[in-house]
PDB file of N, CA and C in Angstrom:
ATOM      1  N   UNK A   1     146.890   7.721 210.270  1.00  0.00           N
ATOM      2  CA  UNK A   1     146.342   9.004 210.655  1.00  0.00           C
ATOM      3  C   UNK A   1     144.901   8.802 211.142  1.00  0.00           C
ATOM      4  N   UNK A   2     144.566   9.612 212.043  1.00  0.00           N
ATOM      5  CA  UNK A   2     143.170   9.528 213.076  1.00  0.00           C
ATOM      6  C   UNK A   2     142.302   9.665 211.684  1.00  0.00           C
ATOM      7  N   UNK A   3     141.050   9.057 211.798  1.00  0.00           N
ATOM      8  CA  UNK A   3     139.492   9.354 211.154  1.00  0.00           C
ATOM      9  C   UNK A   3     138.555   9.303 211.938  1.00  0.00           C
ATOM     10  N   UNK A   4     137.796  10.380 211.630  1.00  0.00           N
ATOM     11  CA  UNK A   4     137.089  10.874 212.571  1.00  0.00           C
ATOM     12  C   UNK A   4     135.777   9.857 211.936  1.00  0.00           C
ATOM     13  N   UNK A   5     134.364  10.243 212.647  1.00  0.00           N
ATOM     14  CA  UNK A   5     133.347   9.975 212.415  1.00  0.00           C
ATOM     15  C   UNK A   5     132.775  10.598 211.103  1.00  0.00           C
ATOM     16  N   UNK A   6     132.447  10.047 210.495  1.00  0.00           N
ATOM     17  CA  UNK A   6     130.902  10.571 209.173  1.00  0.00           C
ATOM     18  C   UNK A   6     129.543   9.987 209.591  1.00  0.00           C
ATOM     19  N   UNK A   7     128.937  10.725 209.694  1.00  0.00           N
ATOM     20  CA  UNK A   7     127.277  10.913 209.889  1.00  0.00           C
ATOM     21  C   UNK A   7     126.960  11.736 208.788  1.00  0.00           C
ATOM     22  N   UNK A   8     125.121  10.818 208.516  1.00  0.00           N
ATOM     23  CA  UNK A   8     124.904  11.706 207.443  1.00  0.00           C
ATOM     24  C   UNK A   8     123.747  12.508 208.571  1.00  0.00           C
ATOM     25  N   UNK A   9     123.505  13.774 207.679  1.00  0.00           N
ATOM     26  CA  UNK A   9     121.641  14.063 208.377  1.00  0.00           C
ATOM     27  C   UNK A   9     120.929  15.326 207.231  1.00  0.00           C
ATOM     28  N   UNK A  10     119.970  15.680 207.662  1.00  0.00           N
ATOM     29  CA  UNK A  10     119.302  15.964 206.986  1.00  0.00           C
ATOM     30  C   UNK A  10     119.354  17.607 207.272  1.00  0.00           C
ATOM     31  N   UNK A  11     119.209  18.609 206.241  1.00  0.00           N
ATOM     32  CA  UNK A  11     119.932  19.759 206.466  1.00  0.00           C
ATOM     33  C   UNK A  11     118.695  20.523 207.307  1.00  0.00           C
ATOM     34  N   UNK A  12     117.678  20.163 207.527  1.00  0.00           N
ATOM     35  CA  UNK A  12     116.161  20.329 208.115  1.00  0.00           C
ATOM     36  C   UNK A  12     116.177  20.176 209.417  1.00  0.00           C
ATOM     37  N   UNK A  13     117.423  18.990 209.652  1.00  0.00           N
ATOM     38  CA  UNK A  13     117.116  18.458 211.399  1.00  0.00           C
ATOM     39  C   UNK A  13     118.402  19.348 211.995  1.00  0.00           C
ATOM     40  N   UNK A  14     117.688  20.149 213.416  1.00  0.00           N
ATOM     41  CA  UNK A  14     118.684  21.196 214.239  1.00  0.00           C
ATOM     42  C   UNK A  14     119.822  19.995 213.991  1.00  0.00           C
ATOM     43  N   UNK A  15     121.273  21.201 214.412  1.00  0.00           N
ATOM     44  CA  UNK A  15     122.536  20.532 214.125  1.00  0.00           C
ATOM     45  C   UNK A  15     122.989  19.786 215.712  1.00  0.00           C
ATOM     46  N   UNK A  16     123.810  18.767 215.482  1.00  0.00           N
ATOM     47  CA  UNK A  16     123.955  18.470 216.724  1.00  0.00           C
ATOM     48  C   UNK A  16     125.206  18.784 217.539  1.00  0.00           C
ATOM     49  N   UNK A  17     125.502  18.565 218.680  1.00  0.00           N
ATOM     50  CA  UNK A  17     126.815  19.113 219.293  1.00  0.00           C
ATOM     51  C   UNK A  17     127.904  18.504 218.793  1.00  0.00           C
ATOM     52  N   UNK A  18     127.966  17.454 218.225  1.00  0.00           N
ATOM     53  CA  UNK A  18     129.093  16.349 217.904  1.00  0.00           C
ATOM     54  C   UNK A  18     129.055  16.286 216.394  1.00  0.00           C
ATOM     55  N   UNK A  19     128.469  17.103 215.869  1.00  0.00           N
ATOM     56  CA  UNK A  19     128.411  16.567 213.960  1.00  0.00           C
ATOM     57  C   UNK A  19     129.680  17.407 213.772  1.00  0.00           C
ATOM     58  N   UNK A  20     130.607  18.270 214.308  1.00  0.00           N
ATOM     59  CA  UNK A  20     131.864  18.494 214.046  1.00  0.00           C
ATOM     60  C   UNK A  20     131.866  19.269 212.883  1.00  0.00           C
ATOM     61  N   UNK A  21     132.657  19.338 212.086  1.00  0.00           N
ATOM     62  CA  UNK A  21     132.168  20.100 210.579  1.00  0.00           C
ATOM     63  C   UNK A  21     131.115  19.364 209.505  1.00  0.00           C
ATOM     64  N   UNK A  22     130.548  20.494 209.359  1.00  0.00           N
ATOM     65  CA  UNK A  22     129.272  20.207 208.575  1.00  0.00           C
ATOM     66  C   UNK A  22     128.969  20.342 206.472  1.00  0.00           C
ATOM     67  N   UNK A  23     129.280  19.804 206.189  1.00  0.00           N
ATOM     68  CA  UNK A  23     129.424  20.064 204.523  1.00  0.00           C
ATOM     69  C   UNK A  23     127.620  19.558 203.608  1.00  0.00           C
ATOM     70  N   UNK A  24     127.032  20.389 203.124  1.00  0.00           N
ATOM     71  CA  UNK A  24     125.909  20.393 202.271  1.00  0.00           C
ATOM     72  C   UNK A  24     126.553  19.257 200.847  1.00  0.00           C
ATOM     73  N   UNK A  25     126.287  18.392 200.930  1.00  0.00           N
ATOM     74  CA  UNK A  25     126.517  17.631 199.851  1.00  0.00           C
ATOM     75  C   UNK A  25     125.733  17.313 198.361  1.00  0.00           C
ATOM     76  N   UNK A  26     124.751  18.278 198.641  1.00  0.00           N
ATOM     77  CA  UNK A  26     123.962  18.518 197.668  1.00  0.00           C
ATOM     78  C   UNK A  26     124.397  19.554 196.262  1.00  0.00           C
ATOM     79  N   UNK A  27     123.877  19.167 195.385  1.00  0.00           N
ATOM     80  CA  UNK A  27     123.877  20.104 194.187  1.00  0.00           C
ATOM     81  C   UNK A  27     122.873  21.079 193.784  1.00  0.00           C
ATOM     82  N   UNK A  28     122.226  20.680 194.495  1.00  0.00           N
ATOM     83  CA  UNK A  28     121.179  22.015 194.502  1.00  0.00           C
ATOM     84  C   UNK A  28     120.698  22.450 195.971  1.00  0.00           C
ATOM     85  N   UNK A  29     120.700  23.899 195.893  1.00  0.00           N
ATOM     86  CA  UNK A  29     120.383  24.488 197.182  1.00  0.00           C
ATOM     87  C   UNK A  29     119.009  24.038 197.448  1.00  0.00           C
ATOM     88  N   UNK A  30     118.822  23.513 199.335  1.00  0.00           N
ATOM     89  CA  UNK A  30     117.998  22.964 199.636  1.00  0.00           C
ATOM     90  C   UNK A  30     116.765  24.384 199.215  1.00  0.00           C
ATOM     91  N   UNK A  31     115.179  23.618 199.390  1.00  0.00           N
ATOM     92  CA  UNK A  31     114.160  24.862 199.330  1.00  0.00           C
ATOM     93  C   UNK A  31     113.802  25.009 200.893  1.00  0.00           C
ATOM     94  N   UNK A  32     113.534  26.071 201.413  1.00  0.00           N
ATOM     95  CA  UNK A  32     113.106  26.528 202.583  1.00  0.00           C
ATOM     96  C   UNK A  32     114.030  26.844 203.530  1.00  0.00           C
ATOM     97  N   UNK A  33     115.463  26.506 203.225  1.00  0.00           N
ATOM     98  CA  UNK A  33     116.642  27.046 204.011  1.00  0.00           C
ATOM     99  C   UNK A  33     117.432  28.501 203.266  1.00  0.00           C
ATOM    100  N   UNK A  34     117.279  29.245 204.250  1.00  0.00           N
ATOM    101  CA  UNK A  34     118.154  30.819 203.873  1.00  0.00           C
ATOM    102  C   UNK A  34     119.771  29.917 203.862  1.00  0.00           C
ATOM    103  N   UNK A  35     120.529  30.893 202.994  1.00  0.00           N
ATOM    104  CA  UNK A  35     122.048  30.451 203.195  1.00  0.00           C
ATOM    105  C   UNK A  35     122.632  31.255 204.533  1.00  0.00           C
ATOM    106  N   UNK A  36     122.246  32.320 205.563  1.00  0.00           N
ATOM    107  CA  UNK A  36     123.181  32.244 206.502  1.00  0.00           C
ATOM    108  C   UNK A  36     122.192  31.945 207.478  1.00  0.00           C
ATOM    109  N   UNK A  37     121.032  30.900 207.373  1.00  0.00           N
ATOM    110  CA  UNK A  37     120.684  30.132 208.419  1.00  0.00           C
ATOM    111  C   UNK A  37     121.090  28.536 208.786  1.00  0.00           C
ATOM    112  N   UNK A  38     121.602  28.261 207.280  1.00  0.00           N
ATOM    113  CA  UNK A  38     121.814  26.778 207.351  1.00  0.00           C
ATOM    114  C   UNK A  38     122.888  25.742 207.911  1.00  0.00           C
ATOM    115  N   UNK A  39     123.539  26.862 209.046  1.00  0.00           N
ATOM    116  CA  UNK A  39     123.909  25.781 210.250  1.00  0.00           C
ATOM    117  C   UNK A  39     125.306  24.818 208.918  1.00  0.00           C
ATOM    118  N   UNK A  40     126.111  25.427 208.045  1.00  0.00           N
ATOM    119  CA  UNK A  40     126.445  24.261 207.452  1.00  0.00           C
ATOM    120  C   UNK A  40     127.786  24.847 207.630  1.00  0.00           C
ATOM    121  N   UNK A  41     129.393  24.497 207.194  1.00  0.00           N
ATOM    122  CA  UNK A  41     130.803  25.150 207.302  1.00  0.00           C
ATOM    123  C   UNK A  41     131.008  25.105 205.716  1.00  0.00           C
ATOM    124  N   UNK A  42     130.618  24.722 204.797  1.00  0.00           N
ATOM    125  CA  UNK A  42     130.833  24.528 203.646  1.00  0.00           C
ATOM    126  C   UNK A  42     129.906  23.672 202.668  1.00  0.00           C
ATOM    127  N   UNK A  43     129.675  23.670 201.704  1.00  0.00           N
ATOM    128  CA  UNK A  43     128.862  23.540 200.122  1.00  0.00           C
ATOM    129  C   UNK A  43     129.671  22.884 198.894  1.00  0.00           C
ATOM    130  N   UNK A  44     129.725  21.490 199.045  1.00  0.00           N
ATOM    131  CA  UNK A  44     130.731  20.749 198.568  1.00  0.00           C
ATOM    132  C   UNK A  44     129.713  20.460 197.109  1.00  0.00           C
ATOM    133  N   UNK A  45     129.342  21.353 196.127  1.00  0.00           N
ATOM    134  CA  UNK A  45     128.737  20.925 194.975  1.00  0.00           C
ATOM    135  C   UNK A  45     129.276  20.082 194.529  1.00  0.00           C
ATOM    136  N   UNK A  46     130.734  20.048 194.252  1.00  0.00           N
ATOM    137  CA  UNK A  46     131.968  19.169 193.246  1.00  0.00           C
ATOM    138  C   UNK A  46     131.387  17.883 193.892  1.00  0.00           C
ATOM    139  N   UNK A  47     131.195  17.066 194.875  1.00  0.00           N
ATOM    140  CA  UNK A  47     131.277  15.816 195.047  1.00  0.00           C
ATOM    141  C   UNK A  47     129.860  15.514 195.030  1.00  0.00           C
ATOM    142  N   UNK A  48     129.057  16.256 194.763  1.00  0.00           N
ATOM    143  CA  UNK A  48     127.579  15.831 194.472  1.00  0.00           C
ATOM    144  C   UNK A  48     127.116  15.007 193.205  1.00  0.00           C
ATOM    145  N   UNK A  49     126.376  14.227 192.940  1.00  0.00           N
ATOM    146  CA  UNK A  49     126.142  13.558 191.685  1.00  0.00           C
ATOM    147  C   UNK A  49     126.091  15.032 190.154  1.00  0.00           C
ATOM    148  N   UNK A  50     126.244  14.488 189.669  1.00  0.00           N
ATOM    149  CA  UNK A  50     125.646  15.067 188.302  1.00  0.00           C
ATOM    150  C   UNK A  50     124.043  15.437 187.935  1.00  0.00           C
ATOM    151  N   UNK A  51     123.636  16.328 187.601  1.00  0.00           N
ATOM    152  CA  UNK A  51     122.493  16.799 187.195  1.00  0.00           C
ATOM    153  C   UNK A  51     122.212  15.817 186.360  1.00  0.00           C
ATOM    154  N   UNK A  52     122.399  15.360 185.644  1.00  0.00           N
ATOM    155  CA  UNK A  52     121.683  14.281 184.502  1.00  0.00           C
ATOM    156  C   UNK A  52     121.912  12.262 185.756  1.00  0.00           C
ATOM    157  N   UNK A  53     122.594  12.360 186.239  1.00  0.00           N
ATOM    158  CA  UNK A  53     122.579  11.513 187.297  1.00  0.00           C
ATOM    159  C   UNK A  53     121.355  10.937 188.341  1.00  0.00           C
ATOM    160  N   UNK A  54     121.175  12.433 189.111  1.00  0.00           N
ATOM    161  CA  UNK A  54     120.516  12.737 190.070  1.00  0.00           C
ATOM    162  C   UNK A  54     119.011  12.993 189.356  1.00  0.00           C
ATOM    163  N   UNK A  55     119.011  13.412 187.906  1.00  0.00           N
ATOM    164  CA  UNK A  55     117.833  13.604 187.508  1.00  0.00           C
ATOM    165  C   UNK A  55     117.292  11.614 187.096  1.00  0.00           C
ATOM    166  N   UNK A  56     118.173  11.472 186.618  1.00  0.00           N
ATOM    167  CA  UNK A  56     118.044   9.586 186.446  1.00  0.00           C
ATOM    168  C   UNK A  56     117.552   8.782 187.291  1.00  0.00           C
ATOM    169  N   UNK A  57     117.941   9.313 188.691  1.00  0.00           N
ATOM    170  CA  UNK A  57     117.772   8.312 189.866  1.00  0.00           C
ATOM    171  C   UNK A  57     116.233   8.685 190.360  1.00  0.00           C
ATOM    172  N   UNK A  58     116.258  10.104 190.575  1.00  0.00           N
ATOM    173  CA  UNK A  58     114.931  10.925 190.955  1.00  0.00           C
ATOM    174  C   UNK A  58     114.375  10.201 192.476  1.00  0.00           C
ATOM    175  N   UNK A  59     115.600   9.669 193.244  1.00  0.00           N
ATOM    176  CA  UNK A  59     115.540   9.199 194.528  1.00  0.00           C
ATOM    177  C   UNK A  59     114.459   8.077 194.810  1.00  0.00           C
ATOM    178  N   UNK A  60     114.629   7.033 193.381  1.00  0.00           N
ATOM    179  CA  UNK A  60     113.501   5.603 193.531  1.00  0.00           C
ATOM    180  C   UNK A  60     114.387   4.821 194.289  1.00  0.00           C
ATOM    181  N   UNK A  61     113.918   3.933 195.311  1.00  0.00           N
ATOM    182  CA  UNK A  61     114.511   3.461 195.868  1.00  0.00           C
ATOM    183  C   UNK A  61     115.057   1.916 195.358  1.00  0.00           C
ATOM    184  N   UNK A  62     114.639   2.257 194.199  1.00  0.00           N
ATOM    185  CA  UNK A  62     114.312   0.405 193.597  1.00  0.00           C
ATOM    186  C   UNK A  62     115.881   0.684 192.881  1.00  0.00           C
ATOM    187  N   UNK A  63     115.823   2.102 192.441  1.00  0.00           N
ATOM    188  CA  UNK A  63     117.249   2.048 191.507  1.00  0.00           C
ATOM    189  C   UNK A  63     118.620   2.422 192.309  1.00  0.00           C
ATOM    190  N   UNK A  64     118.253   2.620 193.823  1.00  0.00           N
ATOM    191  CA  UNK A  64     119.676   3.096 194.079  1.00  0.00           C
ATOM    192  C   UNK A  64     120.825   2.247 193.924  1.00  0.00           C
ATOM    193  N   UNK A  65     120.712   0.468 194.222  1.00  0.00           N
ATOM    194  CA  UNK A  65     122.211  -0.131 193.977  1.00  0.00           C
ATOM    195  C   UNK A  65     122.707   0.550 192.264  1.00  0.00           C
ATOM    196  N   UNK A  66     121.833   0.577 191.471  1.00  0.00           N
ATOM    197  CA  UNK A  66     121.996   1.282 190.102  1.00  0.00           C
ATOM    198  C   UNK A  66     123.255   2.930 190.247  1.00  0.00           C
ATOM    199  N   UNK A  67     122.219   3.370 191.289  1.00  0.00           N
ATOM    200  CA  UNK A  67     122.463   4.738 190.936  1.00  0.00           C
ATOM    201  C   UNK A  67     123.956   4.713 191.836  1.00  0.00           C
ATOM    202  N   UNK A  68     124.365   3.979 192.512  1.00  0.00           N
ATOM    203  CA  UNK A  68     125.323   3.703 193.793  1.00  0.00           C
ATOM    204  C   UNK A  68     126.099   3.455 192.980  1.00  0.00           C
ATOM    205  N   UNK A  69     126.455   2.433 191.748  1.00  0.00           N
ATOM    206  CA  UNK A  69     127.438   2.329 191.122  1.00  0.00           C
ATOM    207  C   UNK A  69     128.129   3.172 189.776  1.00  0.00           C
ATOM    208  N   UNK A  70     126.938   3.914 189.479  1.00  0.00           N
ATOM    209  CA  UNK A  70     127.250   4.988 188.704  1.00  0.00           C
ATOM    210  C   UNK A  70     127.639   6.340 189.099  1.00  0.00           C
ATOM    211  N   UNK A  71     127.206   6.497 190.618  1.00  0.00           N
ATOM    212  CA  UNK A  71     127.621   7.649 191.229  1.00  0.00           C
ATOM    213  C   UNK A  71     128.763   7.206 191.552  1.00  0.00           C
ATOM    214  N   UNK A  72     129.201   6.166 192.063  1.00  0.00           N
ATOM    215  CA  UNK A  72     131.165   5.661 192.379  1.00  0.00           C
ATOM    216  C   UNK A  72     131.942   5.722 191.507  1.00  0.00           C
ATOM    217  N   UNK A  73     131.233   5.703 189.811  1.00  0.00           N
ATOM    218  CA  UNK A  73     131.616   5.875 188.751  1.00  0.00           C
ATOM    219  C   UNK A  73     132.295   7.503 188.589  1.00  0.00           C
ATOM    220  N   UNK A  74     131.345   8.263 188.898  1.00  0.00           N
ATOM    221  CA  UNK A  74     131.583  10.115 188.785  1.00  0.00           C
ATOM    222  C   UNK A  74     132.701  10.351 190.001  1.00  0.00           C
ATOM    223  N   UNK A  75     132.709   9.089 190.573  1.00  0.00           N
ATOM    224  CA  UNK A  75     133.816   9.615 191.424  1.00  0.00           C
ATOM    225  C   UNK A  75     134.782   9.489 191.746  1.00  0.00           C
ATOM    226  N   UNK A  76     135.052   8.265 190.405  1.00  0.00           N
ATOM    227  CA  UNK A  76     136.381   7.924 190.156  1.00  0.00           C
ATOM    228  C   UNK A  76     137.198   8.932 189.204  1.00  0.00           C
ATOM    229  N   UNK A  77     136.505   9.634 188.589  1.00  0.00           N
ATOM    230  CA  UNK A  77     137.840  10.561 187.868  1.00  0.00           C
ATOM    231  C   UNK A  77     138.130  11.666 188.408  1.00  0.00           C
ATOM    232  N   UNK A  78     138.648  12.242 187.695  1.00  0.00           N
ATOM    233  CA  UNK A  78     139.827  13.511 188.268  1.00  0.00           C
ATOM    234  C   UNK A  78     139.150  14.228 189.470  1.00  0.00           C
ATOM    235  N   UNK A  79     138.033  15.106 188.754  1.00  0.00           N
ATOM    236  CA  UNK A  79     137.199  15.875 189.514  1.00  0.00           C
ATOM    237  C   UNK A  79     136.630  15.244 190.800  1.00  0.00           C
ATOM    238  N   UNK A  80     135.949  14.372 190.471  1.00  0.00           N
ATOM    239  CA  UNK A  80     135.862  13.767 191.843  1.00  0.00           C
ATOM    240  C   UNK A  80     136.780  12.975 192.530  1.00  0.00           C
ATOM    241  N   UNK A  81     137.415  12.234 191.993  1.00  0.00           N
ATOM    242  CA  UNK A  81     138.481  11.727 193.489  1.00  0.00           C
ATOM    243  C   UNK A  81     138.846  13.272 194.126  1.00  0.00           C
ATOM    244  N   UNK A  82     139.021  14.289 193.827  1.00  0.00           N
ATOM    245  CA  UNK A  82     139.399  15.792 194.175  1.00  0.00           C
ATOM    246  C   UNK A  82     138.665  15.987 195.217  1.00  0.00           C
ATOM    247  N   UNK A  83     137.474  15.989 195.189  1.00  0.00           N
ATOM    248  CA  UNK A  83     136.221  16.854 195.843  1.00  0.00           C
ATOM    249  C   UNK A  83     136.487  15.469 196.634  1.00  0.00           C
ATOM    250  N   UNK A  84     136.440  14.125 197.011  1.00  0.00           N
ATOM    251  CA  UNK A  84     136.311  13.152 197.727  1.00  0.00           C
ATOM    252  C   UNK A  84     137.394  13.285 198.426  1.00  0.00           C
ATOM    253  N   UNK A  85     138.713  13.988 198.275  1.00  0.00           N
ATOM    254  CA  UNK A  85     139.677  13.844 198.884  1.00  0.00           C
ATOM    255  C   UNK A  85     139.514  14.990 200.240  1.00  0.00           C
ATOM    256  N   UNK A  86     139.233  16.228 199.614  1.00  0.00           N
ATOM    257  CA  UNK A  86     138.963  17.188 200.139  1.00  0.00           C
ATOM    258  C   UNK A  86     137.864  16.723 201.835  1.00  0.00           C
ATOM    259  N   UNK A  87     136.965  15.836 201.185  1.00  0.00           N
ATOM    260  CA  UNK A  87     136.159  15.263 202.093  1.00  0.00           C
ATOM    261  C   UNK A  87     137.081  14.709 203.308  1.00  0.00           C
ATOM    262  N   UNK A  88     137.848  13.551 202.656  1.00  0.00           N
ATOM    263  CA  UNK A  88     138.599  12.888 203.100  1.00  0.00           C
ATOM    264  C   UNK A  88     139.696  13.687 204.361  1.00  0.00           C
ATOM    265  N   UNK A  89     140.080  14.552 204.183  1.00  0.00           N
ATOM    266  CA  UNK A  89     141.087  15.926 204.683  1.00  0.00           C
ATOM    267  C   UNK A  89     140.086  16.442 205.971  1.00  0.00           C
ATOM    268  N   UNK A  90     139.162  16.682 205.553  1.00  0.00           N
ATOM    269  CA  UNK A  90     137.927  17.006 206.563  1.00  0.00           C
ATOM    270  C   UNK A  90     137.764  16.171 207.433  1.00  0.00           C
ATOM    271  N   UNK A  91     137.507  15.161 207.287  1.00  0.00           N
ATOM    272  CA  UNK A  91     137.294  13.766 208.129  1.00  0.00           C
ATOM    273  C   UNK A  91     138.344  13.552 209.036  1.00  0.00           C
ATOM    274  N   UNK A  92     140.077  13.749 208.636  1.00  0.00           N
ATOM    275  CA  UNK A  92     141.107  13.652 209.697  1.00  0.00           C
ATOM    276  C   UNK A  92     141.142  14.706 210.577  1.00  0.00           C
ATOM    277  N   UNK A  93     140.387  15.745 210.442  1.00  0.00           N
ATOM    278  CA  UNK A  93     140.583  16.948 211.346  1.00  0.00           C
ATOM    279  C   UNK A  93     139.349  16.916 212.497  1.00  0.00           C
ATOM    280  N   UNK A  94     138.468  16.319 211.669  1.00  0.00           N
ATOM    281  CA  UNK A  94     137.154  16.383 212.752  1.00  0.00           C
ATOM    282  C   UNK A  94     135.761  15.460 212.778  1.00  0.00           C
ATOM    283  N   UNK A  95     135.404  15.187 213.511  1.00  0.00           N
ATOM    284  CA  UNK A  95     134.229  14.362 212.735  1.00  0.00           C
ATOM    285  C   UNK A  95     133.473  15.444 211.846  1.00  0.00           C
ATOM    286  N   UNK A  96     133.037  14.689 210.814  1.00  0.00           N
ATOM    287  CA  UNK A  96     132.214  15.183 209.437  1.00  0.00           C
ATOM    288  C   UNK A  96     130.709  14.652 208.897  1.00  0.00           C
ATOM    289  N   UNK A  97     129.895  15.291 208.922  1.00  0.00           N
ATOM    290  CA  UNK A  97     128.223  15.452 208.816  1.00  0.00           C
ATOM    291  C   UNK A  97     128.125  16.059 207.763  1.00  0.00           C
ATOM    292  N   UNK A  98     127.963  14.916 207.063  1.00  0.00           N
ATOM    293  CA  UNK A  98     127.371  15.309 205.468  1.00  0.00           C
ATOM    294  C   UNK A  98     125.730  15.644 205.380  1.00  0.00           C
ATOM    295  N   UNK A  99     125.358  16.924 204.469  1.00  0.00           N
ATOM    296  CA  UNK A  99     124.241  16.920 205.592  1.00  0.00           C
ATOM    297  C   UNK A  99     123.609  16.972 203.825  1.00  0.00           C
ATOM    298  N   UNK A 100     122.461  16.295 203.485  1.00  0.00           N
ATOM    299  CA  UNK A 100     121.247  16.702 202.414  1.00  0.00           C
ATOM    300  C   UNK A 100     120.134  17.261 202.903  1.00  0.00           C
ATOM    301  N   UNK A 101     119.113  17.520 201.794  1.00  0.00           N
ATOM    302  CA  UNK A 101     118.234  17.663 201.903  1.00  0.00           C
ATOM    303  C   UNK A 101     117.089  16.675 201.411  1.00  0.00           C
ATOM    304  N   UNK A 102     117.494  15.527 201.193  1.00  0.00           N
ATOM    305  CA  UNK A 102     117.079  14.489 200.982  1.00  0.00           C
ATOM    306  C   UNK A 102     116.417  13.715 201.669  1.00  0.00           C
ATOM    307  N   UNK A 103     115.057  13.294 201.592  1.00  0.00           N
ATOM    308  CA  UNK A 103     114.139  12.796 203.068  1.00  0.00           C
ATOM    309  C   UNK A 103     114.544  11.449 203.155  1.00  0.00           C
ATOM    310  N   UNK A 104     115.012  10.606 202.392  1.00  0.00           N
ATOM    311  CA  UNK A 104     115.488   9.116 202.384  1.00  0.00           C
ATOM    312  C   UNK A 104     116.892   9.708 202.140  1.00  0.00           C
ATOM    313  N   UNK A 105     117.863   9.403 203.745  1.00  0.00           N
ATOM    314  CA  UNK A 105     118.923   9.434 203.666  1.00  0.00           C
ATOM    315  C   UNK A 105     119.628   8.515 203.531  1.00  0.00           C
ATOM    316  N   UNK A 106     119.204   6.912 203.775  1.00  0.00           N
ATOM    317  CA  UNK A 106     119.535   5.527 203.459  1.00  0.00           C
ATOM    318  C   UNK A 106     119.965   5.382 201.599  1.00  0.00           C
ATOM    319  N   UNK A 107     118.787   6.417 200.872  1.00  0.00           N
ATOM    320  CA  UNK A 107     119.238   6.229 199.864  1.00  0.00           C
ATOM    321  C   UNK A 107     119.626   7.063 199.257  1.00  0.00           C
ATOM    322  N   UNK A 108     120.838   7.996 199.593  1.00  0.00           N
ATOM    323  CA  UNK A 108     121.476   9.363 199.066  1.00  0.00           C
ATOM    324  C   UNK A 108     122.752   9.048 198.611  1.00  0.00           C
ATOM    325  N   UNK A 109     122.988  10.351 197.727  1.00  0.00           N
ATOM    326  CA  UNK A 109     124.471  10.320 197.541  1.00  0.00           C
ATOM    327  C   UNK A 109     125.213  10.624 199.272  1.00  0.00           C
ATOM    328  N   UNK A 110     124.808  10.950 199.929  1.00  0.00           N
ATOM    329  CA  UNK A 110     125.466  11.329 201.623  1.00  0.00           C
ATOM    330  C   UNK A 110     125.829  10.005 201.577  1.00  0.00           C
ATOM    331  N   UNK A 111     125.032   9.055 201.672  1.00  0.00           N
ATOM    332  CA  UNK A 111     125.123   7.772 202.418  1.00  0.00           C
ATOM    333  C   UNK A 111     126.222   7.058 202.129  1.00  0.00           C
ATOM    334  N   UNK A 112     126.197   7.169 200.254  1.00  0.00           N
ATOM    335  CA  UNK A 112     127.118   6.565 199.589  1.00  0.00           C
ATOM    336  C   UNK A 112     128.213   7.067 199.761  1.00  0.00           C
ATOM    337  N   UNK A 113     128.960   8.238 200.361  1.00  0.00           N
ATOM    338  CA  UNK A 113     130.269   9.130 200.357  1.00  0.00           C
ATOM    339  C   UNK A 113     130.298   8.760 201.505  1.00  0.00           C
ATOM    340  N   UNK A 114     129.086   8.725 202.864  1.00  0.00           N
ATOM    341  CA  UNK A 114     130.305   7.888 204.010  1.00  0.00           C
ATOM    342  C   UNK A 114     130.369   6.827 203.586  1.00  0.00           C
ATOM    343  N   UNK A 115     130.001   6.012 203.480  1.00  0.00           N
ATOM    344  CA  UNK A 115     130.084   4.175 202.812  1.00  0.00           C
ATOM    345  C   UNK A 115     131.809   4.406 202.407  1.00  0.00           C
ATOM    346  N   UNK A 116     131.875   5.508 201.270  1.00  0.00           N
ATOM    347  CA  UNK A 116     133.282   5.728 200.488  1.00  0.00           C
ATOM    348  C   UNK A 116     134.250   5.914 201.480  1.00  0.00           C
ATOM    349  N   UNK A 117     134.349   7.370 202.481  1.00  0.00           N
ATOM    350  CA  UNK A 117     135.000   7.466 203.576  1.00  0.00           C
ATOM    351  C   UNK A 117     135.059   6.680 204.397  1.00  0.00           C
ATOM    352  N   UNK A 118     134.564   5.765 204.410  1.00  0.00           N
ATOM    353  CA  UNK A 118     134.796   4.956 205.509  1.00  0.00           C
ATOM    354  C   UNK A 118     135.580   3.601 205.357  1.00  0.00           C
ATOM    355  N   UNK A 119     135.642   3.436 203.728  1.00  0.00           N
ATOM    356  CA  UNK A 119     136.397   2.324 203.392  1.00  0.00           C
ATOM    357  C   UNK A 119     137.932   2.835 203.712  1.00  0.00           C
ATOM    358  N   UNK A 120     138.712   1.607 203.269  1.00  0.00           N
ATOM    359  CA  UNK A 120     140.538   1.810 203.497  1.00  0.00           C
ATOM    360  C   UNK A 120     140.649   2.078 202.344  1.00  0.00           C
ATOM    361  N   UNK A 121     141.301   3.036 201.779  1.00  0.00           N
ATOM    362  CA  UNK A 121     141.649   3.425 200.683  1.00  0.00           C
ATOM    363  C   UNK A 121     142.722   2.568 200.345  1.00  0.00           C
TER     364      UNK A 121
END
């Protein structure tokens, strides 16, 4: 079955013509974006890290291989393979732009979920 493209970007930068459907991969609503300005098709909280996770990592860049394997961790059980699949479903229909609000997108949970989508299952 076709797979489309995953791009990540930043929920700050205008949307582009080709980001296809757009999903907020964040767990907390970005600050300075209204919700019917934010350009997004959906608000995928479920596949976002964990609050005690995301509070752990606090986006150091020294800990992400850390935080990369513990977030693959949250997303191996029920709930998340769910919310990853859902992703996954998205991705065969269209290209998919995971979008944060995260200023280091190299080191996000975004980055790490295309990394995921993009492997062969």
């Amino acid at each position: 079955m076709t797979h489309h493209t995953v791009r990540v970007r930043r929920i700050y930068d205008h949307p582009a013509a080709d980001d296809g459907i757009r999903v907020l991969v964040d767990r907390v609503w970005p600050r300075g974006i209204r919700k019917d300005a934010a350009a997004i098709d959906e608000w995928a909280k479920d596949v976002a890290p964990s609050t005690e996770l995301r509070k752990w990592y606090g986006h150091v860049p020294e800990k992400f291989e850390q935080f990369e394997a513990r977030y693959r961790d949250e997303l191996a059980t029920e709930a998340g393979r769910t919310a990853l699949d859902h992703l996954r479903t998205l991705a065969k229909r269209d290209a998919l732009t995971l979008v944060t609000a995260t200023r280091d997108v190299d080191h996000s949970q975004a980055t790490v979920l295309a990394r995921l989508l993009s492997e062969p299952r």
